[in-house]
Protein backbone atom coordinates (compact mmCIF):
# COMPACT_ATOMS: atom_id res chain seq x y z
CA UNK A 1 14.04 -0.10 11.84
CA UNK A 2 15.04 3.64 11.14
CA UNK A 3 18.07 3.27 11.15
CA UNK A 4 18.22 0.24 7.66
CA UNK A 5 15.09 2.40 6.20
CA UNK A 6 14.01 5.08 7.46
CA UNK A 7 11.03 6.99 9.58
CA UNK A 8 7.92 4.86 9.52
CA UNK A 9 5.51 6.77 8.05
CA UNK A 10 2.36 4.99 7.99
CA UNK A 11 0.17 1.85 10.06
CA UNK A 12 -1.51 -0.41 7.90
CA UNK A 13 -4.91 -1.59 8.70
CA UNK A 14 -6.14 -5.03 7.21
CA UNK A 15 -9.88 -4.66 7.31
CA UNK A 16 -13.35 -6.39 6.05
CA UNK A 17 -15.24 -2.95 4.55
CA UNK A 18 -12.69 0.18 4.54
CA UNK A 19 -15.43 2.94 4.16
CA UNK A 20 -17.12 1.50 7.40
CA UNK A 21 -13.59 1.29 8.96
CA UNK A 22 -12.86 5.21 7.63
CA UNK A 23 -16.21 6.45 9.06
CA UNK A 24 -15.17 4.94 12.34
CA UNK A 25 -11.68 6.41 12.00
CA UNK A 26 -13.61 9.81 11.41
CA UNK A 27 -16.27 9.93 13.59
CA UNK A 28 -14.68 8.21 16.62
CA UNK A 29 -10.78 9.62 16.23
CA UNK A 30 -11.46 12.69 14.02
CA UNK A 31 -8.95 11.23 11.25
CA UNK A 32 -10.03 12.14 7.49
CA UNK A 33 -10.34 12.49 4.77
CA UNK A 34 -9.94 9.07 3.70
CA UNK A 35 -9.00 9.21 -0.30
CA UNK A 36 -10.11 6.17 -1.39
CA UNK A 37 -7.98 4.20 -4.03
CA UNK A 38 -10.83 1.30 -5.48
CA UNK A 39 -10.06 -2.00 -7.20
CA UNK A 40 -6.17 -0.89 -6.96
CA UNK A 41 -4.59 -2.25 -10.96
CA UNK A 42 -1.11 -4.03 -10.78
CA UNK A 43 1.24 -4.71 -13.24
CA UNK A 44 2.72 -7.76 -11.22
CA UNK A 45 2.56 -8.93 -7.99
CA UNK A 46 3.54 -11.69 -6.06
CA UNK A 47 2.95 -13.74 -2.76
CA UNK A 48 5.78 -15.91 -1.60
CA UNK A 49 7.03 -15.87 -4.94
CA UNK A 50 3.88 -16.61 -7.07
CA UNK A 51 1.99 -14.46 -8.75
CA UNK A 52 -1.26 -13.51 -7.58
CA UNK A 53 -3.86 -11.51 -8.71
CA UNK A 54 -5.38 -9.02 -6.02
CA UNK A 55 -8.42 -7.05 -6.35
CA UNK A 56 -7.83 -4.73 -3.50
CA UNK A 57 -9.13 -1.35 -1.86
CA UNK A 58 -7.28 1.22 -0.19
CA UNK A 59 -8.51 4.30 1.83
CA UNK A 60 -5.42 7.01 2.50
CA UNK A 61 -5.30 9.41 5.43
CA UNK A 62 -3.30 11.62 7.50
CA UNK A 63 -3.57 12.43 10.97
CA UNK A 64 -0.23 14.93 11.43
CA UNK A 65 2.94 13.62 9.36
CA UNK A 66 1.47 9.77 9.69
CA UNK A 67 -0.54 7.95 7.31
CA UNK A 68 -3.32 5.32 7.93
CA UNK A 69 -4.05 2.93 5.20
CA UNK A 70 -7.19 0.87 5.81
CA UNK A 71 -6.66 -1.91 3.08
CA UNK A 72 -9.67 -3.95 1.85
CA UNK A 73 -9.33 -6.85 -0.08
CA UNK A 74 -12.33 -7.88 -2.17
CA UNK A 75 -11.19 -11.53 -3.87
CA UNK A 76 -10.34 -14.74 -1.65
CA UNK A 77 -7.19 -14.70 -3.89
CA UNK A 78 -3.75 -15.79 -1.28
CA UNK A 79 -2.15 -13.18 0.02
CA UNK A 80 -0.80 -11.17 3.07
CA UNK A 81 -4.16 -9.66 4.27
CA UNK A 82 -6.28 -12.72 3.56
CA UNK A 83 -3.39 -14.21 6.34
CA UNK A 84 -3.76 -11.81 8.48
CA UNK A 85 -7.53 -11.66 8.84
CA UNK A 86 -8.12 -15.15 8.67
CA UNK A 87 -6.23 -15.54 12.26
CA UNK A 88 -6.78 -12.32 13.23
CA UNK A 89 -9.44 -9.59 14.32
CA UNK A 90 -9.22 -6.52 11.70
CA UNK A 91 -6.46 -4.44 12.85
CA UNK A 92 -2.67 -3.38 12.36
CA UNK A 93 -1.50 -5.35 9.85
CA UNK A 94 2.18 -3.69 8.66
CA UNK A 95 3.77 -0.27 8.70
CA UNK A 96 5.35 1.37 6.30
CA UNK A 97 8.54 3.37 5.39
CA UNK A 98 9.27 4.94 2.37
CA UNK A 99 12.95 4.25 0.73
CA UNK A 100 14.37 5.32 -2.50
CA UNK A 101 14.36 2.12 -3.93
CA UNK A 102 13.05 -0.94 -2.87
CA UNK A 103 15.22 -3.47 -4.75
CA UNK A 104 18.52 -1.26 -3.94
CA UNK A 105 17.26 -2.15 -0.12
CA UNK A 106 16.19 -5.68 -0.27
CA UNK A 107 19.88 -6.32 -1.75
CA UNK A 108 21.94 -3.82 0.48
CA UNK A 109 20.82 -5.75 3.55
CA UNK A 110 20.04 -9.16 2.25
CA UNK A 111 16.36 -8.99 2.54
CA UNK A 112 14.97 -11.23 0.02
CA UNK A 113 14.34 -14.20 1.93
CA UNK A 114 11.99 -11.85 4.20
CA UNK A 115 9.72 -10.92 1.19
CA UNK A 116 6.11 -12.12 1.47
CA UNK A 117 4.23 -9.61 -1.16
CA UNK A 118 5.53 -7.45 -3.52
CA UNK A 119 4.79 -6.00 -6.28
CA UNK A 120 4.45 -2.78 -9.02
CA UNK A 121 0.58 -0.67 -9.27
CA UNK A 122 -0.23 -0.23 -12.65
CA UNK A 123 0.33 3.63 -11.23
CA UNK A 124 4.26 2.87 -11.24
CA UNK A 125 4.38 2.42 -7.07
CA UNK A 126 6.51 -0.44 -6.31
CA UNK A 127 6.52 -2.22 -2.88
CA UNK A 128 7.36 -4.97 -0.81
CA UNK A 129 6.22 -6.39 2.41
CA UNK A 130 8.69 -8.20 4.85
CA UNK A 131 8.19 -10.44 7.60
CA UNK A 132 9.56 -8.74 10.60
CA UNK A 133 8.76 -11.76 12.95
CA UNK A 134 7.47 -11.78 16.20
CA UNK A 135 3.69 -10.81 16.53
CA UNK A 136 0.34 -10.04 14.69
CA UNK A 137 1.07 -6.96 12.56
CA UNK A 138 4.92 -7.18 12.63
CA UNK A 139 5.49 -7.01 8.91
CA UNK A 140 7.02 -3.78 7.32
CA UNK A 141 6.15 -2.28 3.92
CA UNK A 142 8.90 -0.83 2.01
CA UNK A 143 7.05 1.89 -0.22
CA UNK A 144 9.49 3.34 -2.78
CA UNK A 145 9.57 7.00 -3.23
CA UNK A 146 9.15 8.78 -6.46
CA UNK A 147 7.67 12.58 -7.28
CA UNK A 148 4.34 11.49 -7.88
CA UNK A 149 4.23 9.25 -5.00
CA UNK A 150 5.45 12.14 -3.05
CA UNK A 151 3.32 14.73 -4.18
CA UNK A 152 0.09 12.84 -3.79
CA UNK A 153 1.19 11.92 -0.07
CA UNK A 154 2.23 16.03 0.62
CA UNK A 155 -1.42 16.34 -0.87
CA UNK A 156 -3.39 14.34 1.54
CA UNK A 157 -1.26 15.31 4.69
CA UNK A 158 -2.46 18.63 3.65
CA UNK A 159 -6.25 17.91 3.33
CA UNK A 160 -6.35 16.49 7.13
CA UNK A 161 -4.33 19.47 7.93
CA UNK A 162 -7.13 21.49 6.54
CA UNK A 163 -9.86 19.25 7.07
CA UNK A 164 -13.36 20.74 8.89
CA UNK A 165 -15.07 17.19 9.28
CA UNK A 166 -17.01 17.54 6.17
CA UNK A 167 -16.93 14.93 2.76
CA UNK A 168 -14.86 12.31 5.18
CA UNK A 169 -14.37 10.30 1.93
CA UNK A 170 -12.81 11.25 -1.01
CA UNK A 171 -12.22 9.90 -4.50
């Protein structure tokens, strides 16, 4: 996967409750903190080409240069995680790679039949989640790249860099 778009930078948990998934991430792995991003605002998105509208959680950490998203989503609305965990335990669910532009990539190598979710935050991220094939927790996130995306990432990398344990959730 490098190779079309880049280092895979973070594993993507679907999960029932992601502050009882983060304080087992902290406690049992030492991971943390977990930022947590509640009741997430979008300006679109869409699930197999329909629009859908999510009401999810997220809860961001680093442990070294690689992210873990735990990912809770709170409505029974259709979409990739209410898949997943509805044939699966809680668990890996996607990782993610961050490109300079998702659309420029879905057209450069003729992606957009491979599109489950996608999608803009109200907070300007865009993304898209592909079907890889294969196995449980074989989709891939493209996460596109901008400065504030950047510089909130470099700022949570360097929390768990720093981190003593303490205030394991943040936000």
């Amino acid at each position: 996967m490098s190779r079309f778009f880049g280092r895979i930078m973070q594993n993507g948990y679907a999960v029932p409750d992601w502050r009882a998934a983060a304080a087992q991430w902290s406690d049992a792995h030492g991971v943390g903190p977990f930022f947590a991003m509640e009741h997430i605002e979008f300006d679109w998105c869409e699930y197999r080409g329909e629009a859908v509208e999510l009401d999810l959680s997220v809860g961001i950490a680093y442990t070294g240069n690689y992210q873990i998203e735990l990912v809770q989503q709170h409505n029974d609305a259709p979409s990739i995680y209410t898949d997943f965990l509805g044939s699966n335990p809680p668990g890996l669910q996607h990782v993610g790679a961050m490109v300079e532009e998702v659309d420029g990539v879905l057209r450069q190598h003729d992606l957009h039949g491979r599109v489950v979710q996608q999608g803009r935050t109200a907070a300007g991220v865009r993304f898209a989640y592909l079907d890889m094939g294969g196995h449980n927790g074989s989709m891939l996130e493209l996460i596109e790249s901008s400065e504030a995306v950047i510089k909130a990432f470099d700022y949570m990398r360097t929390c768990a860099l720093e981190w003593d344990g303490s205030d394991p959730i943040r936000g």
